[in-house]
Protein backbone atom coordinates (compact mmCIF):
# COMPACT_ATOMS: atom_id res chain seq x y z
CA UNK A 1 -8.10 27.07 14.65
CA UNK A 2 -5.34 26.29 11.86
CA UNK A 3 -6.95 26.48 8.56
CA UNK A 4 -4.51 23.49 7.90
CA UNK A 5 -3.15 20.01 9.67
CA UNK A 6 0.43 21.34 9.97
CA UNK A 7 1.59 17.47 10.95
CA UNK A 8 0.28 16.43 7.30
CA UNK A 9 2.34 19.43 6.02
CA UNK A 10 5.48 18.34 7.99
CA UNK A 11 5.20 15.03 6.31
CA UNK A 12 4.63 16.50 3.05
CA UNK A 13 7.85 18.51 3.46
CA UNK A 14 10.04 15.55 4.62
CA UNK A 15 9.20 14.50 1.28
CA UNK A 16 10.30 17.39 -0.44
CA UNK A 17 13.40 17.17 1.13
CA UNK A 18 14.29 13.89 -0.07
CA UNK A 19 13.58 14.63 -3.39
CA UNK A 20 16.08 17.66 -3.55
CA UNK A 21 18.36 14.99 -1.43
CA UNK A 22 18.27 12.98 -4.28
CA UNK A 23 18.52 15.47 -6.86
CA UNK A 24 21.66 17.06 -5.33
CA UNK A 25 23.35 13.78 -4.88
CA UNK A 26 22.17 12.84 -8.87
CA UNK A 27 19.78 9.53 -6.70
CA UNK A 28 23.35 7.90 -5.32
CA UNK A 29 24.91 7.09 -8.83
CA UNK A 30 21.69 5.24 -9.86
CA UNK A 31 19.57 5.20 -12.98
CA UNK A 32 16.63 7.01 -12.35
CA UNK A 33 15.05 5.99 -16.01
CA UNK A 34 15.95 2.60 -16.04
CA UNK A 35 14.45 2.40 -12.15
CA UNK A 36 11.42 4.04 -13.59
CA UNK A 37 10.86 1.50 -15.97
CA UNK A 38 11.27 -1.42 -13.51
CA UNK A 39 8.83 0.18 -11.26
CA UNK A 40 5.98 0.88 -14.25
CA UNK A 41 6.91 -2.74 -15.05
CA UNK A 42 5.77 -3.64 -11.39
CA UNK A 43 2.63 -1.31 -11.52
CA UNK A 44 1.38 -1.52 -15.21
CA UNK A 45 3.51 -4.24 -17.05
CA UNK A 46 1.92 -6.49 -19.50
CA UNK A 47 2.22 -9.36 -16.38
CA UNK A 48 0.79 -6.95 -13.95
CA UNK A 49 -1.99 -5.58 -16.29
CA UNK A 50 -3.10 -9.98 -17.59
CA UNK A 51 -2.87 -10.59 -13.94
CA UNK A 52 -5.34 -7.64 -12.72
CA UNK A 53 -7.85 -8.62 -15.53
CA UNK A 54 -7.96 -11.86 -14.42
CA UNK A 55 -8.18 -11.29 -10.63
CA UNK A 56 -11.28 -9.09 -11.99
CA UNK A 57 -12.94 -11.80 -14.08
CA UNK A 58 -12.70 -13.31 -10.64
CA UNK A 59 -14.26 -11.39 -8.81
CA UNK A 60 -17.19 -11.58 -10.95
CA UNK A 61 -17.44 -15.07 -10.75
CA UNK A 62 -16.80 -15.49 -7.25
CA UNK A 63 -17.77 -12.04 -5.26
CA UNK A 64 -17.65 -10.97 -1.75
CA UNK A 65 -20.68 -9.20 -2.22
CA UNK A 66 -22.59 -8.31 -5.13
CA UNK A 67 -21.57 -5.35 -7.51
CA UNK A 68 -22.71 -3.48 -10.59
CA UNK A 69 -19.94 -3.92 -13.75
CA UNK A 70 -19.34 -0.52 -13.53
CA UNK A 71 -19.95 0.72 -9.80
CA UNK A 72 -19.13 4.00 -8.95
CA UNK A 73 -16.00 2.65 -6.48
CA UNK A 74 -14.91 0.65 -9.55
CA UNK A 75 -14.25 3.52 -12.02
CA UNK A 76 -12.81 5.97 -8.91
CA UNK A 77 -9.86 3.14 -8.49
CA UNK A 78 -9.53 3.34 -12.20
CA UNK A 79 -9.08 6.79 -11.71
CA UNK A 80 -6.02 6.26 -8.96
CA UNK A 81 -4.83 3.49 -11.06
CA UNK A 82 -3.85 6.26 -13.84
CA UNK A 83 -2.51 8.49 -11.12
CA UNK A 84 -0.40 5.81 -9.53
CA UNK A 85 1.30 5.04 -13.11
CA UNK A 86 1.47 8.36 -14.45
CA UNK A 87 1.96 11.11 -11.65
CA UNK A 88 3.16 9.23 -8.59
CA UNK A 89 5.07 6.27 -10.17
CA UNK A 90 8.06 8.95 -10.26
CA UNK A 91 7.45 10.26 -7.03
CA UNK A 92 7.75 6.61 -5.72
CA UNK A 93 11.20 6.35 -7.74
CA UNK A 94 12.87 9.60 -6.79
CA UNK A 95 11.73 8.73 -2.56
CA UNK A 96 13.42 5.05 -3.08
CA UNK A 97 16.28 6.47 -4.69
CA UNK A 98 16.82 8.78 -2.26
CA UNK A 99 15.93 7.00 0.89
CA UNK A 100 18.58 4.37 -0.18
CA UNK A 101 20.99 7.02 -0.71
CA UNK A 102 20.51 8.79 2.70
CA UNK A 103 20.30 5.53 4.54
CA UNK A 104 23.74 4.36 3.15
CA UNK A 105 25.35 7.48 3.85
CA UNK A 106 24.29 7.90 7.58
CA UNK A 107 24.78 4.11 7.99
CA UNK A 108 27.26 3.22 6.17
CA UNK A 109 28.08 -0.34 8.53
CA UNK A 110 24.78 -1.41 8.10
CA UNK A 111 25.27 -2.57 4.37
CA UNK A 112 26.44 -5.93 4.82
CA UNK A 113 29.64 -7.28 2.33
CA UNK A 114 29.41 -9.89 -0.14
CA UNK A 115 29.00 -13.29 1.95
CA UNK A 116 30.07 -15.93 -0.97
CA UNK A 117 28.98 -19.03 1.09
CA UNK A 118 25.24 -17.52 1.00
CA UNK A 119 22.69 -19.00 -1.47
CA UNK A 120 21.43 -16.09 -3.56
CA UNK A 121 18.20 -17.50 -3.37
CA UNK A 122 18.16 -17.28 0.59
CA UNK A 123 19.17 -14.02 0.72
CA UNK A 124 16.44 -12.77 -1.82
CA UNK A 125 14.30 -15.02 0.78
CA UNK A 126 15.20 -13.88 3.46
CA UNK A 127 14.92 -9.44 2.08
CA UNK A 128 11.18 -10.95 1.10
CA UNK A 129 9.80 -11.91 4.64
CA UNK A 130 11.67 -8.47 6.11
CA UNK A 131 10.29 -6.42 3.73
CA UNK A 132 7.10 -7.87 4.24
CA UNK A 133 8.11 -7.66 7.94
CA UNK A 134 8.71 -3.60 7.43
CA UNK A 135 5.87 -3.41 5.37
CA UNK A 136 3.74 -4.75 8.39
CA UNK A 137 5.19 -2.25 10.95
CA UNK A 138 4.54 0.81 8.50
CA UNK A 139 0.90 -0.30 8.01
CA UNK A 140 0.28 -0.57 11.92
CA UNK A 141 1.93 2.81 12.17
CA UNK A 142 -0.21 4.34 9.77
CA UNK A 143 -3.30 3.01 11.87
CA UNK A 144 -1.75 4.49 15.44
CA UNK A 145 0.15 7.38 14.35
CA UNK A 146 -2.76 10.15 13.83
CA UNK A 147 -0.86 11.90 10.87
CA UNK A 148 -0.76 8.91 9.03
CA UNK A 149 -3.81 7.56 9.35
CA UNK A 150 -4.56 10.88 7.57
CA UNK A 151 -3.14 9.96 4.85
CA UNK A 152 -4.22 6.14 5.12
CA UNK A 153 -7.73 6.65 5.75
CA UNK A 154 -8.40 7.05 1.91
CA UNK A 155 -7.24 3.64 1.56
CA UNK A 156 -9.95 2.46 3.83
CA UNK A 157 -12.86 4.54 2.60
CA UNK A 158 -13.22 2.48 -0.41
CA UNK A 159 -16.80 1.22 -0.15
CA UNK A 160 -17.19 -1.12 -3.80
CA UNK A 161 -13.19 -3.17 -2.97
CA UNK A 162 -11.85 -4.47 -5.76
CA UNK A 163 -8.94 -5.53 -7.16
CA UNK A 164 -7.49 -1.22 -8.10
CA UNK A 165 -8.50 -0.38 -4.84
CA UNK A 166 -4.88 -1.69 -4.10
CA UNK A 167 -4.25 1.61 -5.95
CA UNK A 168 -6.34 3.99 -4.27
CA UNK A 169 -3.31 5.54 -2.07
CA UNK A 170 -2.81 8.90 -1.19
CA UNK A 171 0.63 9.80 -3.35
CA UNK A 172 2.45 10.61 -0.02
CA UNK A 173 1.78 7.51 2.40
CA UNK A 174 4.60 6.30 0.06
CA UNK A 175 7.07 8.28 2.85
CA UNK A 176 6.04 5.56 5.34
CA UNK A 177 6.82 2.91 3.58
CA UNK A 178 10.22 3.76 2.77
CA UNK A 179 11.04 1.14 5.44
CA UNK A 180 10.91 -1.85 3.32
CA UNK A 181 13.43 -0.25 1.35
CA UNK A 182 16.24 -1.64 4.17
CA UNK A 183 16.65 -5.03 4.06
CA UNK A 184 17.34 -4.81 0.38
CA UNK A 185 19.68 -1.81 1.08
CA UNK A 186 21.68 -3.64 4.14
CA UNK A 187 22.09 -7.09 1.75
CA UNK A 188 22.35 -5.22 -1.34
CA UNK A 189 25.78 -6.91 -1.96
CA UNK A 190 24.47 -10.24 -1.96
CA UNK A 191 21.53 -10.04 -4.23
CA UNK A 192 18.74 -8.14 -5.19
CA UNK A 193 14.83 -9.34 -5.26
CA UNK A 194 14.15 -9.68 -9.35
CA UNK A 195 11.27 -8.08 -11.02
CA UNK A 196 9.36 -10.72 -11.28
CA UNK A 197 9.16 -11.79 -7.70
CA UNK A 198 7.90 -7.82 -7.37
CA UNK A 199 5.72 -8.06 -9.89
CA UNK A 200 4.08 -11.35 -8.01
CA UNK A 201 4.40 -9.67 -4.62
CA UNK A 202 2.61 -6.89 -6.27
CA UNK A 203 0.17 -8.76 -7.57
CA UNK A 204 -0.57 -10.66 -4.80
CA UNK A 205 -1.55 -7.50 -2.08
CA UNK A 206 -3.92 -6.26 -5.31
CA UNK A 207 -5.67 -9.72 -5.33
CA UNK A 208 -6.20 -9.92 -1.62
CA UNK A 209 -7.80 -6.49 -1.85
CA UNK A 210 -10.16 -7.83 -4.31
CA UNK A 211 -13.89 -8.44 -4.05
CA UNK A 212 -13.69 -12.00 -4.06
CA UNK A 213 -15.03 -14.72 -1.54
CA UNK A 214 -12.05 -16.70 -1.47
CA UNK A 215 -10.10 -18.29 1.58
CA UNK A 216 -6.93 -20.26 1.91
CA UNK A 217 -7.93 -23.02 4.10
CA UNK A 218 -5.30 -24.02 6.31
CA UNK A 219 -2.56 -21.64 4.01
CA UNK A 220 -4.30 -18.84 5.45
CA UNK A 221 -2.05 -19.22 8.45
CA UNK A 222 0.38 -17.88 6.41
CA UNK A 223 -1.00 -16.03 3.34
CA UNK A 224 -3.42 -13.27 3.37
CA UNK A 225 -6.37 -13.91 1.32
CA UNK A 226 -9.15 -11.89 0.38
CA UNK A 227 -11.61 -12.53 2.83
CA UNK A 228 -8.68 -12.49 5.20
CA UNK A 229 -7.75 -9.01 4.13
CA UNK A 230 -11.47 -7.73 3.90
CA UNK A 231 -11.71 -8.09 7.88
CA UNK A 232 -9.28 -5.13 7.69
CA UNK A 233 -11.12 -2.75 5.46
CA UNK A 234 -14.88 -3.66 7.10
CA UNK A 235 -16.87 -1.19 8.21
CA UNK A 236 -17.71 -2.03 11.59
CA UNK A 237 -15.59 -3.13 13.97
CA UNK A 238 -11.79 -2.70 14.61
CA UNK A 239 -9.64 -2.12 11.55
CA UNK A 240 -5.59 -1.79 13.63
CA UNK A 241 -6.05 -5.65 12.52
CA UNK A 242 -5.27 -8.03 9.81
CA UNK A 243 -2.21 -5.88 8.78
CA UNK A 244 -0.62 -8.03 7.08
CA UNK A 245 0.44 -7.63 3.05
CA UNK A 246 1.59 -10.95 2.33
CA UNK A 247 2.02 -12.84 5.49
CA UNK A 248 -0.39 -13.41 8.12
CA UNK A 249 2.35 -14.02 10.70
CA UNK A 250 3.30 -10.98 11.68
CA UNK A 251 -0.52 -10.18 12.58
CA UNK A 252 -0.99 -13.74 14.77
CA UNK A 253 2.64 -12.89 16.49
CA UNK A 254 1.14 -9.19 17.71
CA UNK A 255 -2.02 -10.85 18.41
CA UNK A 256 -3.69 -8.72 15.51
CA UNK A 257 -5.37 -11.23 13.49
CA UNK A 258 -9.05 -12.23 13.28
CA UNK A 259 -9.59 -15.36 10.90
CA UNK A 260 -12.47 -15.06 8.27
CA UNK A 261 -15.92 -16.57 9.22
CA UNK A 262 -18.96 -16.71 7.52
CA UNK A 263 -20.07 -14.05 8.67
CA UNK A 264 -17.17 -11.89 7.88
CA UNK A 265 -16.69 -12.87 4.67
CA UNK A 266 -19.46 -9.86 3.02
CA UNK A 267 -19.08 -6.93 5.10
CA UNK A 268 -19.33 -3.90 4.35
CA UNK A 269 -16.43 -2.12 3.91
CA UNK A 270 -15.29 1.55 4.25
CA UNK A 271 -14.96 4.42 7.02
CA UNK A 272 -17.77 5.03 9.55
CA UNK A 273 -19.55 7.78 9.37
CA UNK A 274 -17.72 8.82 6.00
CA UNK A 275 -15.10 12.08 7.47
CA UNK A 276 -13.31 11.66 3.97
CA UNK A 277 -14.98 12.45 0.90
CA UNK A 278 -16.26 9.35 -1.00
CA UNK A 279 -17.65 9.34 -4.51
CA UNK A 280 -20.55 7.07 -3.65
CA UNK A 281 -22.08 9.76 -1.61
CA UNK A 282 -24.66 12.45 -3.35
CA UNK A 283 -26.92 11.50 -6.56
CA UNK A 284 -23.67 11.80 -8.99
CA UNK A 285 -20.32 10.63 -7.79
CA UNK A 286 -18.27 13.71 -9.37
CA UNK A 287 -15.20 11.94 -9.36
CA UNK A 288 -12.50 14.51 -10.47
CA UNK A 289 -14.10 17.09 -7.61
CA UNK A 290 -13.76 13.84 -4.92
CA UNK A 291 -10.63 12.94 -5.93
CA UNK A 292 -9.26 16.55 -5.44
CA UNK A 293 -11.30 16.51 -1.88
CA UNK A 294 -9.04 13.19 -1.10
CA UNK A 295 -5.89 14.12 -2.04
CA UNK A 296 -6.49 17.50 0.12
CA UNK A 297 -7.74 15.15 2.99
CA UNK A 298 -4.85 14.49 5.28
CA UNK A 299 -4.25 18.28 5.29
CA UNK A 300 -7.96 19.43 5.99
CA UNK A 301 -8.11 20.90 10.00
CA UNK A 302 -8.35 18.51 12.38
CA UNK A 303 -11.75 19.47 14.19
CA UNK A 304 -12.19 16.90 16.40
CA UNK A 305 -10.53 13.54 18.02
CA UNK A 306 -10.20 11.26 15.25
CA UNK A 307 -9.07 7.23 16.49
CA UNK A 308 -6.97 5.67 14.25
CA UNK A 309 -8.36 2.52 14.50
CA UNK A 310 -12.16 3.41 13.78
């Protein structure tokens, strides 16, 4: 038996290769500092950062379920939410960068030319709902597609959610993603989706992953709460559903979404059976050693059947 899962490595290597990609081509003529900054901006800006501490007073005031201050799943986001602005807001950069550069030389006719009699504001509309649209198919990919779910199952085997678990990503699931890159790359030329509406977008996916009892009533046919969201990441049950970031509608089109009830609303989340390391097993939660063991999950041999949506 492989000593490693060469799939995770392939994917791992794709990644490579974009980087030197975009290296080569010096990231398609664009600024790799100044996209840096935007993107820190979207992860850790002052905005970002007042928004997170209030979606975390929240939670205290309002919880799913009941948690101490300082629970052991609380301070292992923490520790993701350093890695994610430090070590892998760069790798998220250079992958973008590159990506967009690939994608417009191998399809060149897919960016679309200035169209004057557009509103700006519809086309920024209309590369929100597709991204959000992409960002939907990527996530239901990562739940079917064995090799991702490798690298998504750390994502799920958060058992204290709150609002950094949004954070707790493995550095590389970034790769599938990439897809919401193209509808900003094919309408480009006719606007671009501001910072702020990132930031908000941004903000929004952290608060649904939060640890608060909070639905949206009748919006919830549209938006993705938290208790909407937390059917996703429970326990028991089927978790291919509720895929949604923002918008519920691509879940209730693929007949993937399961409204919040009662009952739903404080289950426990995490993976069954715990087949990725998690830092609330064992009397001390040795979080450096069980962060290592995560990040080497996805390549760790594959000893048995695993189902992607368990």
């Amino acid at each position: 038996m492989s000593r490693v899962y060469l799939p995770a490595v392939s994917l791992a290597l794709v990644a490579v290769a974009l980087v030197v990609v975009g290296w080569v081509s010096r990231w398609g003529g664009a600024d790799f500092s100044a996209s840096m900054t935007s993107l820190r901006v979207v992860l850790v800006g002052p905005a970002t950062l007042l928004v997170l501490a209030i979606f975390l007073v929240v939670e205290r005031l309002r919880p799913a379920q009941r948690r101490p201050i300082f629970a052991r799943g609380y301070r292992h986001d923490l520790f993701y939410t350093v890695l994610n602005a430090t070590v892998v807001a760069p790798l998220v950069v250079a992958l973008s960068l590159s990506f967009a550069e690939v994608t417009r030389r191998a399809m060149p006719w897919a960016v679309m030319p200035h169209a004057g009699a557009v509103p700006r504001g519809m086309v920024i509309a209309l590369i929100f709902v597709a991204m959000d649209a992409c960002n939907w198919l990527a996530h239901l990919a990562n739940h079917k597609v064995q090799v991702m779910w490798r690298f998504h199952e750390l994502h799920h085997s958060q058992e204290d959610m709150s609002v950094l678990t949004v954070f707790r990503t493995h550095p590389l699931i970034h790769v599938s993603y990439l897809i919401a890159l193209v509808p900003g790359i094919v309408l480009v030329a006719n606007g671009t989706v501001p910072t702020a509406l990132l930031v908000a977008y941004g903000a929004f996916v952290a608060f649904e992953h939060s640890n608060t009892n909070l639905g949206f009533g009748p919006l919830e046919r549209i938006f993705v709460s938290p208790n909407y969201h937390r059917i996703h990441h429970r326990r028991e049950g089927r978790q291919d559903v509720n895929l949604g970031f923002a918008l519920t509608i691509w879940d209730q089109l693929s007949h993937r979404s399961v409204f919040p009830t009662p009952a739903t609303v404080g289950a426990d989340t995490g993976l069954p059976g715990r087949p990725l390391a998690v830092e609330q097993s064992g009397a001390q939660p040795r979080h450096v050693a069980t962060l290592l063991a995560q990040l080497w999950g996805p390549f760790r041999p594959l000893e048995r059947v695993e189902e992607s949506s368990s």
